[in-house]
Protein backbone atom coordinates (compact mmCIF):
# COMPACT_ATOMS: atom_id res chain seq x y z
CA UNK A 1 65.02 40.22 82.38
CA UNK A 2 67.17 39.83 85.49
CA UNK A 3 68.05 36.14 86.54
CA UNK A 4 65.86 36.12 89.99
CA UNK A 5 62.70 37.43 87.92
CA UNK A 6 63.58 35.14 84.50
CA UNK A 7 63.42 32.01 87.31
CA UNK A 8 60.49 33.01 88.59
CA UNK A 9 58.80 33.07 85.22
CA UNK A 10 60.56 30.60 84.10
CA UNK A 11 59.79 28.21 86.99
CA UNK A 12 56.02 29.40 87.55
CA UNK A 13 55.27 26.47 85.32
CA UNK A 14 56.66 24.07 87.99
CA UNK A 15 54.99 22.20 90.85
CA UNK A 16 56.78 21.99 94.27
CA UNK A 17 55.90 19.59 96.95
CA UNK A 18 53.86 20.46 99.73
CA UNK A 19 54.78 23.25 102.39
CA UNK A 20 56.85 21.43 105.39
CA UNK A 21 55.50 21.52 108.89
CA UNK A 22 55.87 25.15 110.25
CA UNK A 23 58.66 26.09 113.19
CA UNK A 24 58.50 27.99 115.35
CA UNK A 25 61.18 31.02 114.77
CA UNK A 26 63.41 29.17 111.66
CA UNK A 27 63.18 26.51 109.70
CA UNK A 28 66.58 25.45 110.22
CA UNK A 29 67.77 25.68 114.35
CA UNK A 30 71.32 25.08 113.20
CA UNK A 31 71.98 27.42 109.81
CA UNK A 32 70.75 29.90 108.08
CA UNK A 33 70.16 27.40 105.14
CA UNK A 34 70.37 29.23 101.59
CA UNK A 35 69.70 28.22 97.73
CA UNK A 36 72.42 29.59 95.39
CA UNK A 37 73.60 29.66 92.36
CA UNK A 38 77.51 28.94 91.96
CA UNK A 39 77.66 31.60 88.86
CA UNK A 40 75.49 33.47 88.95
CA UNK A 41 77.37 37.25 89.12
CA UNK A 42 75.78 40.12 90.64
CA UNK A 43 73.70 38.12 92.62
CA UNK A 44 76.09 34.99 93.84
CA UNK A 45 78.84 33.02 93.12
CA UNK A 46 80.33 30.03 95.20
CA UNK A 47 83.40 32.71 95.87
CA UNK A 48 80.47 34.84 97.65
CA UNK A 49 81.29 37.86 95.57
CA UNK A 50 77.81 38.41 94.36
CA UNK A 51 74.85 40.75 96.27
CA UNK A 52 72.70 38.35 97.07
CA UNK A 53 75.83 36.86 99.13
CA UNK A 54 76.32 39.81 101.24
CA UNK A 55 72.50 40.55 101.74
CA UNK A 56 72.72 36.56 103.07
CA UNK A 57 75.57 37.25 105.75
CA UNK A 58 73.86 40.38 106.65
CA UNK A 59 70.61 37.90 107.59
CA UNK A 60 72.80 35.17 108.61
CA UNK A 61 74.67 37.91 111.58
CA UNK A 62 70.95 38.80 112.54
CA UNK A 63 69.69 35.65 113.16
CA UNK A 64 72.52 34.91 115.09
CA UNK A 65 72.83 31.34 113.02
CA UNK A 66 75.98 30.10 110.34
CA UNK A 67 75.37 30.60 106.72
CA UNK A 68 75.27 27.39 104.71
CA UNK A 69 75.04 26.94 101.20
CA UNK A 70 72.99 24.28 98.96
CA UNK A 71 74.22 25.28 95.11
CA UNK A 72 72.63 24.58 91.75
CA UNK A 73 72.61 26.27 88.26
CA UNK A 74 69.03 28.20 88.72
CA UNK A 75 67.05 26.86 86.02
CA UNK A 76 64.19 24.65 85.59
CA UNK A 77 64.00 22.16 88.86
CA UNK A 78 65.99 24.82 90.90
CA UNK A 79 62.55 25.61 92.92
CA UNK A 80 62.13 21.79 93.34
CA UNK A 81 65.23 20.71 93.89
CA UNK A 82 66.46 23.43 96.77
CA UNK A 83 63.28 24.77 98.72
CA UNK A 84 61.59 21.51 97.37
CA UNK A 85 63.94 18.68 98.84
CA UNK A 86 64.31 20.87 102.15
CA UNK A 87 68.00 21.31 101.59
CA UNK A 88 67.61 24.95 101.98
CA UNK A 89 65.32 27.47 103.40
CA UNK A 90 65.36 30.52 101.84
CA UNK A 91 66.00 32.01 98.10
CA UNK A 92 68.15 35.19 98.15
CA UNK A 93 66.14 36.60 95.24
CA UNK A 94 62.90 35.96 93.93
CA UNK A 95 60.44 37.96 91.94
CA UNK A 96 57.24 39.09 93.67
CA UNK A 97 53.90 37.36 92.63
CA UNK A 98 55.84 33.86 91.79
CA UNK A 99 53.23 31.14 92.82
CA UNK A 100 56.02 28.65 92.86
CA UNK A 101 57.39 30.26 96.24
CA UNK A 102 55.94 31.69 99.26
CA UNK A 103 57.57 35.27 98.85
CA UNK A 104 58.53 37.33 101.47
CA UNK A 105 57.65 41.66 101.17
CA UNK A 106 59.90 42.84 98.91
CA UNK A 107 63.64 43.92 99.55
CA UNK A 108 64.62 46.23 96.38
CA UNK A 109 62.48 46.90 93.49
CA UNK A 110 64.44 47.77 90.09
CA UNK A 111 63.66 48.16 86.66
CA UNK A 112 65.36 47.79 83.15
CA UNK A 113 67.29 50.15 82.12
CA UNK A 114 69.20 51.05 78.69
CA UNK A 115 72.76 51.26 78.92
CA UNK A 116 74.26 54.01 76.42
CA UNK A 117 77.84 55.27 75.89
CA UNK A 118 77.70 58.81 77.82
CA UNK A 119 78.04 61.69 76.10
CA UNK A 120 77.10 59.91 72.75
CA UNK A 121 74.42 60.78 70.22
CA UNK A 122 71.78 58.80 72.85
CA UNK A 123 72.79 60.90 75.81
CA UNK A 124 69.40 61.55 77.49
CA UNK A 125 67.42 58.96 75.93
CA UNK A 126 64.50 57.05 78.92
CA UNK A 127 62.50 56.26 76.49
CA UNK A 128 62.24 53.76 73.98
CA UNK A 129 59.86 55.57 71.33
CA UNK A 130 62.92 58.11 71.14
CA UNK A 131 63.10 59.34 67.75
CA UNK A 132 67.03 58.73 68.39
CA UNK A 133 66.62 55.13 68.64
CA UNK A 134 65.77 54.86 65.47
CA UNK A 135 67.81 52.72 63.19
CA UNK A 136 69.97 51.92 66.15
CA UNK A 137 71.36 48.19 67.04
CA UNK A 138 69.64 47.46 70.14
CA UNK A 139 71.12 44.50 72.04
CA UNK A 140 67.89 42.59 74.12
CA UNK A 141 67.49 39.88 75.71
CA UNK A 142 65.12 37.33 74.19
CA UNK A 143 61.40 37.07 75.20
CA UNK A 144 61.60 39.72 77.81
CA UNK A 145 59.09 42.65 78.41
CA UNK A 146 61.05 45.37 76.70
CA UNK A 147 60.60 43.26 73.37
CA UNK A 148 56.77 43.88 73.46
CA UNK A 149 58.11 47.92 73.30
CA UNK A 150 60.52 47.34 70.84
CA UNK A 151 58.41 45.99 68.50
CA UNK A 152 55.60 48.49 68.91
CA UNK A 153 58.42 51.18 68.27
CA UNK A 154 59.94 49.00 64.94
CA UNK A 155 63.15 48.71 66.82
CA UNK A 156 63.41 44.84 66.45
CA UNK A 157 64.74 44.66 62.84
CA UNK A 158 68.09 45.32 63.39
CA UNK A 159 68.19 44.19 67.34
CA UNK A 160 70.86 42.07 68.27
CA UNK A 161 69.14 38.99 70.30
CA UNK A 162 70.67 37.77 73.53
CA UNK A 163 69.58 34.48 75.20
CA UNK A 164 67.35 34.51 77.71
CA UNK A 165 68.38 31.33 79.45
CA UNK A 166 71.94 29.82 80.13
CA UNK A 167 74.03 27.91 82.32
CA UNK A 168 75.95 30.69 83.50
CA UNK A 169 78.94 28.47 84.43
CA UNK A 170 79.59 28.78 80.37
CA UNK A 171 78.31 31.79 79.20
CA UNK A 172 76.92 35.59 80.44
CA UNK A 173 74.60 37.26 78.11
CA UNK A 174 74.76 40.35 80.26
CA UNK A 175 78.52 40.85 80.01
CA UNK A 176 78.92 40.25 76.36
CA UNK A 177 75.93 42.80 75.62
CA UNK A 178 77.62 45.27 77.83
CA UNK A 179 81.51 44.29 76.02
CA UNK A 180 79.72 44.61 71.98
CA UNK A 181 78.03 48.44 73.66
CA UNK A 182 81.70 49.23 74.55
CA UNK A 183 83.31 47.81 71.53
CA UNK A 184 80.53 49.76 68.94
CA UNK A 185 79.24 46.22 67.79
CA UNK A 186 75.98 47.64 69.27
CA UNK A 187 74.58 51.08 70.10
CA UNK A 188 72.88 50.88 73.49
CA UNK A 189 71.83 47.60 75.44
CA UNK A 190 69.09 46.52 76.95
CA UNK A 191 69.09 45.03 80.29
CA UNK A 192 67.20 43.89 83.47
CA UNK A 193 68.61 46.54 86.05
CA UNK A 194 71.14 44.91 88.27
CA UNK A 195 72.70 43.40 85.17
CA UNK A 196 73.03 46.48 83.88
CA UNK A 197 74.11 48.55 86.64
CA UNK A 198 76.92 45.87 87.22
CA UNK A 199 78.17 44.80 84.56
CA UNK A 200 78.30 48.87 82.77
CA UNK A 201 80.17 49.46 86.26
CA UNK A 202 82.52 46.58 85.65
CA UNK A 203 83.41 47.63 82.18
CA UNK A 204 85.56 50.37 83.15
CA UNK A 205 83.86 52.22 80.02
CA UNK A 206 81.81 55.56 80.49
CA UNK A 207 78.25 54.32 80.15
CA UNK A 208 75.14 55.95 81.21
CA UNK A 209 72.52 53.82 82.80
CA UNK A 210 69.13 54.80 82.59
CA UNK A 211 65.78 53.60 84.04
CA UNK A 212 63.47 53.11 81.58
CA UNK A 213 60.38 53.81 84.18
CA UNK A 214 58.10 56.02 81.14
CA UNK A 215 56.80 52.96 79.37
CA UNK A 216 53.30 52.73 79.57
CA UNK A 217 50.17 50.57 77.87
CA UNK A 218 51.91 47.60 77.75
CA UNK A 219 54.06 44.86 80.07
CA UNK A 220 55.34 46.13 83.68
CA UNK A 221 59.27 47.13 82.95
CA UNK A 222 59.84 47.30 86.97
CA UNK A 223 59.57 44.42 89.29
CA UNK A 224 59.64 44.15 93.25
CA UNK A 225 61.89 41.02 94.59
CA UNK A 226 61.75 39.66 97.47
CA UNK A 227 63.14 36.49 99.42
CA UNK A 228 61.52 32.83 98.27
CA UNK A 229 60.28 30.51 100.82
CA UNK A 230 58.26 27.30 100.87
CA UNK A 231 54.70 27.69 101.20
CA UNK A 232 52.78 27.38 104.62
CA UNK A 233 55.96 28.42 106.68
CA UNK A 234 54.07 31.81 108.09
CA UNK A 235 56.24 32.49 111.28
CA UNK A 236 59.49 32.19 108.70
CA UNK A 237 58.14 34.80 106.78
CA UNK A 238 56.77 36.81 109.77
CA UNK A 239 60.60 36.44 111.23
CA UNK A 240 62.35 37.70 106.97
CA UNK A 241 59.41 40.67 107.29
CA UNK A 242 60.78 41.77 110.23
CA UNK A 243 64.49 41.54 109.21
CA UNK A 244 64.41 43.20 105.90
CA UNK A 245 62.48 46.11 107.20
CA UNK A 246 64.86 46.36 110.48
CA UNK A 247 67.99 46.45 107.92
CA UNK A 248 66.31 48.02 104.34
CA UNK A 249 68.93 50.79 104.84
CA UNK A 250 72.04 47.68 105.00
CA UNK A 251 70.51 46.26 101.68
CA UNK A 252 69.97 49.70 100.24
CA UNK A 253 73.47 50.23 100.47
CA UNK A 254 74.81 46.68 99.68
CA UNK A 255 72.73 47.20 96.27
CA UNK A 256 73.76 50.59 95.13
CA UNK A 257 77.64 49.97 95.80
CA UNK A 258 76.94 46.85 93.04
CA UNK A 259 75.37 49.66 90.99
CA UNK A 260 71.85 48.20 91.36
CA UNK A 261 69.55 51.06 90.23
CA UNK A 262 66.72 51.10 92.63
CA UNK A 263 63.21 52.63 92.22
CA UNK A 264 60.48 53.36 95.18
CA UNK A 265 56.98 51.98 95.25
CA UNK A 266 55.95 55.15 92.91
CA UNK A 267 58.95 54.30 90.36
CA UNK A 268 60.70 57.09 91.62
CA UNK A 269 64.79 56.72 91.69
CA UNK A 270 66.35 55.92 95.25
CA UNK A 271 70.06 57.26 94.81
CA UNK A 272 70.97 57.02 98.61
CA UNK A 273 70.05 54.31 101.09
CA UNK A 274 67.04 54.35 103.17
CA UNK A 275 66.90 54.04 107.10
């Protein structure tokens, strides 16, 4: 799964201290106070390269304030030890439903997508129960919803596993399963949808990215993801509401020039940006 919704899973588990005293318009009157990670491509970097970087300067210009940066590796603590500690005010990306955050409404909803060479024998495949999959290297990530499909379908056996969690300072799971599709080590990928958009994009090769958005009867394979705030600071998230749906068509675009595929409410393919 994507890095924003693997933290929020991952840190669900994870206490964080009680919500700070509410303000009135910002929690910060000085900065537009953000949690990153420092490698953490497509979302962020510490060069500011990543999505979530320019979604953050396009929030940072609205509220009129200076962007400033708290970094850590996301990982278990990250929730406690950014939003938690009050060194920051806001998460760029978080999936919807997280208990660990207050989340805002959601920004972009994706899905994950398999990532095929195009015009190869699995041109046209959105499904995973494709009789053409059969017998076919899958790369996956470990543990993550598409797994649950795989193995209904008897498409684990000869899966190559990815990790699910990394420091990505050392190593990017995403990028090597797109470099083994390209070199023929594997036969399609995998992948939570902004890693896959990106990183097929990236490659130079002629992929073909493909929502998978038909799976049914078993875990959701789309996810909405929103901004991640401490809990108790209403007028914050009254203030992000009103921002993201004043500049959805901004973030649209920011997303699908980093090849984010993005799906509507009804799972339905946005290809241009809204507004």
């Amino acid at each position: 799964m994507a890095r924003p919704v693997l933290a929020a899973l991952a840190l669900a588990l994870l206490g964080v201290p009680a919500a700070a005293q509410q303000r009135p318009a910002v929690v910060s009157d000085d900065a537009f106070r953000v949690c990153g990670d420092p490698a953490n491509l497509p979302y962020s970097n510490q060069a500011e390269e990543g999505f979530e970087n320019k979604i953050a300067h396009l929030v940072a210009d609205e509220v009129k304030l200076p962007l400033r940066y708290y970094w850590m590796p996301t990982g278990p603590g990250f929730v406690r030890n950014t939003l938690g500690t009050k060194l920051c005010d806001v998460i760029i990306g978080y999936a919807s439903g997280a208990d660990v955050v207050q989340n805002t409404n959601a920004y972009y909803k994706s899905s994950y997508v398999l990532v095929t060479k195009a015009g190869g024998p699995l041109d046209g495949v959105d499904q995973l129960g494709d009789e053409r999959l059969k017998d076919k290297r899958i790369g996956l990530v470990a543990a993550t919803p598409p797994a649950d499909y795989m193995l209904r379908y008897g498409l684990l056996a000869k899966a190559k596993s990815y990790p699910l969690v990394v420091d990505r300072r050392y190593d990017s799971p995403s990028e090597a399963m797109i470099a083994d599709l390209v070199s023929g080590e594997t036969d399609a990928a995998i992948l939570w949808g902004p890693n896959g958009g990106y990183w097929a994009k990236k490659s130079g090769a002629p992929l073909a990215v493909t929502p998978l958005l038909k799976e049914k009867d078993g875990p959701p394979m789309s996810f909405r993801i929103t901004f991640g705030i401490r809990h108790g600071e209403l007028e914050w998230k009254r203030r992000l509401n009103e921002l993201i749906a004043k500049k959805q068509g901004a973030i649209d675009q920011i997303l699908l020039d980093y090849g984010v595929p993005l799906v509507d409410d009804l799972d339905r393919p946005i290809t241009k940006a809204r507004g």
